[in-house]
C-alpha atoms as a PDB file:
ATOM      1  CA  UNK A   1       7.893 -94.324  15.818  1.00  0.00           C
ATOM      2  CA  UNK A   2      11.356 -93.491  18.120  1.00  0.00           C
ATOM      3  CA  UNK A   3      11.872 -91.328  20.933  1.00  0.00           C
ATOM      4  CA  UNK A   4      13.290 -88.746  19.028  1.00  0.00           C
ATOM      5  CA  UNK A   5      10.692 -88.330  16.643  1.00  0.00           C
ATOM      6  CA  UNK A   6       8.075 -88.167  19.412  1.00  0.00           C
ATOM      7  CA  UNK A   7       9.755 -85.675  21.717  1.00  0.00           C
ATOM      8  CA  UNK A   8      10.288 -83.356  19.191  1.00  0.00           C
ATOM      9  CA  UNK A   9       6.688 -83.279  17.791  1.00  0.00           C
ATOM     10  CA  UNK A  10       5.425 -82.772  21.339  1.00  0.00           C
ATOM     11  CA  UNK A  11       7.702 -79.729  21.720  1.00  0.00           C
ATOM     12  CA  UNK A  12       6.522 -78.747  18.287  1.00  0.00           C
ATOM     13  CA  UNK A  13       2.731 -79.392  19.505  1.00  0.00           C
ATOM     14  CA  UNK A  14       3.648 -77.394  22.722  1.00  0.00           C
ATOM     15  CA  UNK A  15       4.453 -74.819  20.869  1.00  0.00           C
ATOM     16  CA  UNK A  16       2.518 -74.567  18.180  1.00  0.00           C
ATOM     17  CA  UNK A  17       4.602 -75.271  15.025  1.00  0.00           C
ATOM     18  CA  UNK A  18       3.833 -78.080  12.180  1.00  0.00           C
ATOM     19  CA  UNK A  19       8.052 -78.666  11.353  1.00  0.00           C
ATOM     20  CA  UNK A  20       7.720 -80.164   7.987  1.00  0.00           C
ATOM     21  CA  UNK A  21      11.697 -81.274   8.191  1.00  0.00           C
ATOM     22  CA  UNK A  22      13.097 -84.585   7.741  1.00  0.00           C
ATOM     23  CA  UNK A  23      14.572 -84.634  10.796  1.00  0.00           C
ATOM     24  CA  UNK A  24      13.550 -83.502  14.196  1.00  0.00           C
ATOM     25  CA  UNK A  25      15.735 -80.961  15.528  1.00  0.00           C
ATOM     26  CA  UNK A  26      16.792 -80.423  19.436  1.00  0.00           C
ATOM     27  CA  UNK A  27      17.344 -76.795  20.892  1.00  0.00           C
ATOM     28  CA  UNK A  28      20.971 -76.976  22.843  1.00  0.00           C
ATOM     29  CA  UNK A  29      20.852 -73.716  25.058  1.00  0.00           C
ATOM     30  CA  UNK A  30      24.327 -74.410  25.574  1.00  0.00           C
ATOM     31  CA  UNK A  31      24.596 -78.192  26.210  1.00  0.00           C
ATOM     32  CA  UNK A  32      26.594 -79.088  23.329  1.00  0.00           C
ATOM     33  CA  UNK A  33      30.251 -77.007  22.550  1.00  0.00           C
ATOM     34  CA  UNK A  34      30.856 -76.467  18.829  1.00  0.00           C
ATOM     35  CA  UNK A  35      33.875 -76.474  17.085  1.00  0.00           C
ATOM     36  CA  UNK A  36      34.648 -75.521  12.803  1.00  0.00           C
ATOM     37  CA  UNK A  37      37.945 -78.150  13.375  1.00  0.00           C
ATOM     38  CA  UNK A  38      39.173 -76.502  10.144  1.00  0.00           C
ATOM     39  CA  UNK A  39      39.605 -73.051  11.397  1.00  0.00           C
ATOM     40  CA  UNK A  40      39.891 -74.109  14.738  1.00  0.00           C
ATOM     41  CA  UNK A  41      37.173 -71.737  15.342  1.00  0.00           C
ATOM     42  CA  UNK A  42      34.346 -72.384  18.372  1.00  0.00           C
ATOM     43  CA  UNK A  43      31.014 -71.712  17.470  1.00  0.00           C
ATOM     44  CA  UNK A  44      27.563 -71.587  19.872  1.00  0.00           C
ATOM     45  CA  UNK A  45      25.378 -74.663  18.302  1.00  0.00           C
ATOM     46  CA  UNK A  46      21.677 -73.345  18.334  1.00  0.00           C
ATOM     47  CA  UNK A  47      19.990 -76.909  17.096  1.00  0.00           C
ATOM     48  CA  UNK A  48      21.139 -80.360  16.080  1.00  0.00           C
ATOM     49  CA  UNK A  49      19.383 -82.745  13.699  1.00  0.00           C
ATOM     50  CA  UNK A  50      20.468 -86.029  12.461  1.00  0.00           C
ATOM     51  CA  UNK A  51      20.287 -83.782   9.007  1.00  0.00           C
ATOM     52  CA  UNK A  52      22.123 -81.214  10.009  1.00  0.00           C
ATOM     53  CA  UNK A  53      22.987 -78.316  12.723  1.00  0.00           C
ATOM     54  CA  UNK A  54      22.544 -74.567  13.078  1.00  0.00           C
ATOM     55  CA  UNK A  55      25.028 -72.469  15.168  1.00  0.00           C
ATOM     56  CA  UNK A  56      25.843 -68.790  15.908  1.00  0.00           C
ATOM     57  CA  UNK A  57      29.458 -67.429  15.349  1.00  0.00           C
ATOM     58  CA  UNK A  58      31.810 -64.201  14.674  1.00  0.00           C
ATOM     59  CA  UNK A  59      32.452 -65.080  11.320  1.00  0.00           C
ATOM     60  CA  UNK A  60      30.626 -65.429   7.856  1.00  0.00           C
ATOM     61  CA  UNK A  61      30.376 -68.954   6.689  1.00  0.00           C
ATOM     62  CA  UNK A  62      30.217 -69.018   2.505  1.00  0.00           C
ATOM     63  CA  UNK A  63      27.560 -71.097   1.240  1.00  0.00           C
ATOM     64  CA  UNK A  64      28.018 -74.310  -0.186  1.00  0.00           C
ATOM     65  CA  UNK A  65      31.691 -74.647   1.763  1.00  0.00           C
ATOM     66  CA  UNK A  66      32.405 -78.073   3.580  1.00  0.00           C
ATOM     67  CA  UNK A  67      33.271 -78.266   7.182  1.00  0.00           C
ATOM     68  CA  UNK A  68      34.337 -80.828  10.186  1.00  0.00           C
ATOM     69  CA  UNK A  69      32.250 -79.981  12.947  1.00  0.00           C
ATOM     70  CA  UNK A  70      32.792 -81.414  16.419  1.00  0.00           C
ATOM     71  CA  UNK A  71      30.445 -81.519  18.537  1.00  0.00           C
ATOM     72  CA  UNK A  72      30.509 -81.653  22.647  1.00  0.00           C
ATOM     73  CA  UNK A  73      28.861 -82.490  25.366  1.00  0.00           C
ATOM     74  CA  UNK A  74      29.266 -81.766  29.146  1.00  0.00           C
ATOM     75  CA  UNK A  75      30.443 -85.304  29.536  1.00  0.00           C
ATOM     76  CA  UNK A  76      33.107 -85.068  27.023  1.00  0.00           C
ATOM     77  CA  UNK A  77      31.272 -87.545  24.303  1.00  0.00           C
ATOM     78  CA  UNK A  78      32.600 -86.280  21.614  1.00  0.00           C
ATOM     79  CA  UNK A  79      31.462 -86.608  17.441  1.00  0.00           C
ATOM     80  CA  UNK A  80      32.976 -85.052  14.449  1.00  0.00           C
ATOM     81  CA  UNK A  81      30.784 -84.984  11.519  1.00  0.00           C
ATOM     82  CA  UNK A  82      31.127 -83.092   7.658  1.00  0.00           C
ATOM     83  CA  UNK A  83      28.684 -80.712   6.276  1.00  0.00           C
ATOM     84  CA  UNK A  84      27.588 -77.872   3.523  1.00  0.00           C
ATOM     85  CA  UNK A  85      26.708 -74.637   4.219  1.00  0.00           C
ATOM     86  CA  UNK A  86      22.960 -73.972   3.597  1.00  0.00           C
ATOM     87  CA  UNK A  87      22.638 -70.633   4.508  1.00  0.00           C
ATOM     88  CA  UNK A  88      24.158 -68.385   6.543  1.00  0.00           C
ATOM     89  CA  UNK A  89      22.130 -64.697   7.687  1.00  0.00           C
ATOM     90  CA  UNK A  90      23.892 -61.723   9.385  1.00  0.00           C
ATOM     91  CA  UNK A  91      22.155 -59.956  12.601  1.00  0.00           C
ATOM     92  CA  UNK A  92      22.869 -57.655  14.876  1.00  0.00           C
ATOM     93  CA  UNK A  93      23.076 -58.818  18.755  1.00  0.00           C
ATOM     94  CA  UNK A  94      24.100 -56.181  21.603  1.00  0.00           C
ATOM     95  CA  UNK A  95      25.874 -54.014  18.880  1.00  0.00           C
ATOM     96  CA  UNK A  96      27.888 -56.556  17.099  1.00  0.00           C
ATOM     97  CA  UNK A  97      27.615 -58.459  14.468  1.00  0.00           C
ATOM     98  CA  UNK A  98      26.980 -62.366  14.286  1.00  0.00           C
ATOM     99  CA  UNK A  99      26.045 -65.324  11.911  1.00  0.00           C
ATOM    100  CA  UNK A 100      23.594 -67.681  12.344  1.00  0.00           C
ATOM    101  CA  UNK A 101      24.704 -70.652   9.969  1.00  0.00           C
ATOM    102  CA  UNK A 102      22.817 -73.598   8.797  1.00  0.00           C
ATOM    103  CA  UNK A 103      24.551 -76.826   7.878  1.00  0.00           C
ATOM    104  CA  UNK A 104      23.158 -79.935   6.470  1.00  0.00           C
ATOM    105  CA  UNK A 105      25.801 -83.143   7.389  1.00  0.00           C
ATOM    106  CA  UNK A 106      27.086 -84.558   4.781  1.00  0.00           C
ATOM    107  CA  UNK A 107      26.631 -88.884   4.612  1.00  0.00           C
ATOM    108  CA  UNK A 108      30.025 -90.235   4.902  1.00  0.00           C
ATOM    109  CA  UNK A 109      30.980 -93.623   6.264  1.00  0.00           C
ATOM    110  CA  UNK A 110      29.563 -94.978   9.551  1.00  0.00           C
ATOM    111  CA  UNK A 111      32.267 -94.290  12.221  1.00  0.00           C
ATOM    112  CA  UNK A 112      34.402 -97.228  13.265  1.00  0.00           C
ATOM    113  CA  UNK A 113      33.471 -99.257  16.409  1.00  0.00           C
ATOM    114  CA  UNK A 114      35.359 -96.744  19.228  1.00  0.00           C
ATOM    115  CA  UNK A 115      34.004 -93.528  17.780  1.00  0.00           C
ATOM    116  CA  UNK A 116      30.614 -91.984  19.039  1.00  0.00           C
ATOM    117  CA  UNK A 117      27.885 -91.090  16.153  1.00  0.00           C
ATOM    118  CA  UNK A 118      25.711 -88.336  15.653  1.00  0.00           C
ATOM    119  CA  UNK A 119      22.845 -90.485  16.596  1.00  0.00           C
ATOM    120  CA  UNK A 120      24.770 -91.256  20.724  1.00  0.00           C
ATOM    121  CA  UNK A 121      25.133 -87.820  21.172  1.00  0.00           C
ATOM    122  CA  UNK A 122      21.152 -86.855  20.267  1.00  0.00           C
ATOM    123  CA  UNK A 123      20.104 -90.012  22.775  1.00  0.00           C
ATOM    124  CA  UNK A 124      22.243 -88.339  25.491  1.00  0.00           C
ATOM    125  CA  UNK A 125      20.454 -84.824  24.822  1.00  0.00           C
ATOM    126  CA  UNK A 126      17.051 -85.662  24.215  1.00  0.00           C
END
């Protein structure tokens, strides 16, 4: 069983969920900076999966569109990674308006040799 999968049932356990989802998913608070490349658009990511991502923004996302995400850290390690739209709920926060969107990645080709994955980036968070 890896690290990943273990840390996030114990936080699960600590907290009292059963997560039935494929992947475990890691709260951010702020550690990693999101970015829609497309629309050059920053975004606050909420959790990060190796399925997928959930972030709050400004904007509506449609579902089913296809986005580049990149993804942050404090260190500058840096991954950019597709996905769909899976849903996307408006809510009000301090009077305004804002979107929490789910994504699910999309599999595309490993990255060459000198680029970071998905996978480096959840080692250096969890």
């Amino acid at each position: 069983m890896s690290f990943f999968y273990e840390s996030a049932r114990e936080v699960g356990a600590a907290a009292g969920v059963d997560d039935r989802r494929r992947s475990p998913r890691f709260e951010l608070l702020g550690r990693v900076h999101g970015q829609v490349v497309s629309l050059a658009t920053p975004v606050r990511v909420r959790e990060v999966s190796l399925g997928g991502l959930s972030f709050d923004s400004e904007i509506a996302f449609p579902v089913g569109a296809i986005h580049e995400f990149r993804l942050q850290l404090g260190d500058r390690t840096t991954v950019v990674l597709r996905g769909r739209v899976v849903r996307c709920l408006q809510h009000e926060t301090d009077g305004e308006w804002r979107y929490t969107t789910a994504v699910q990645f999309i599999d595309d080709e490993p990255p060459p040799d000198d680029e970071k994955s998905l996978t480096d980036l959840i080692q250096k968070i969890a």
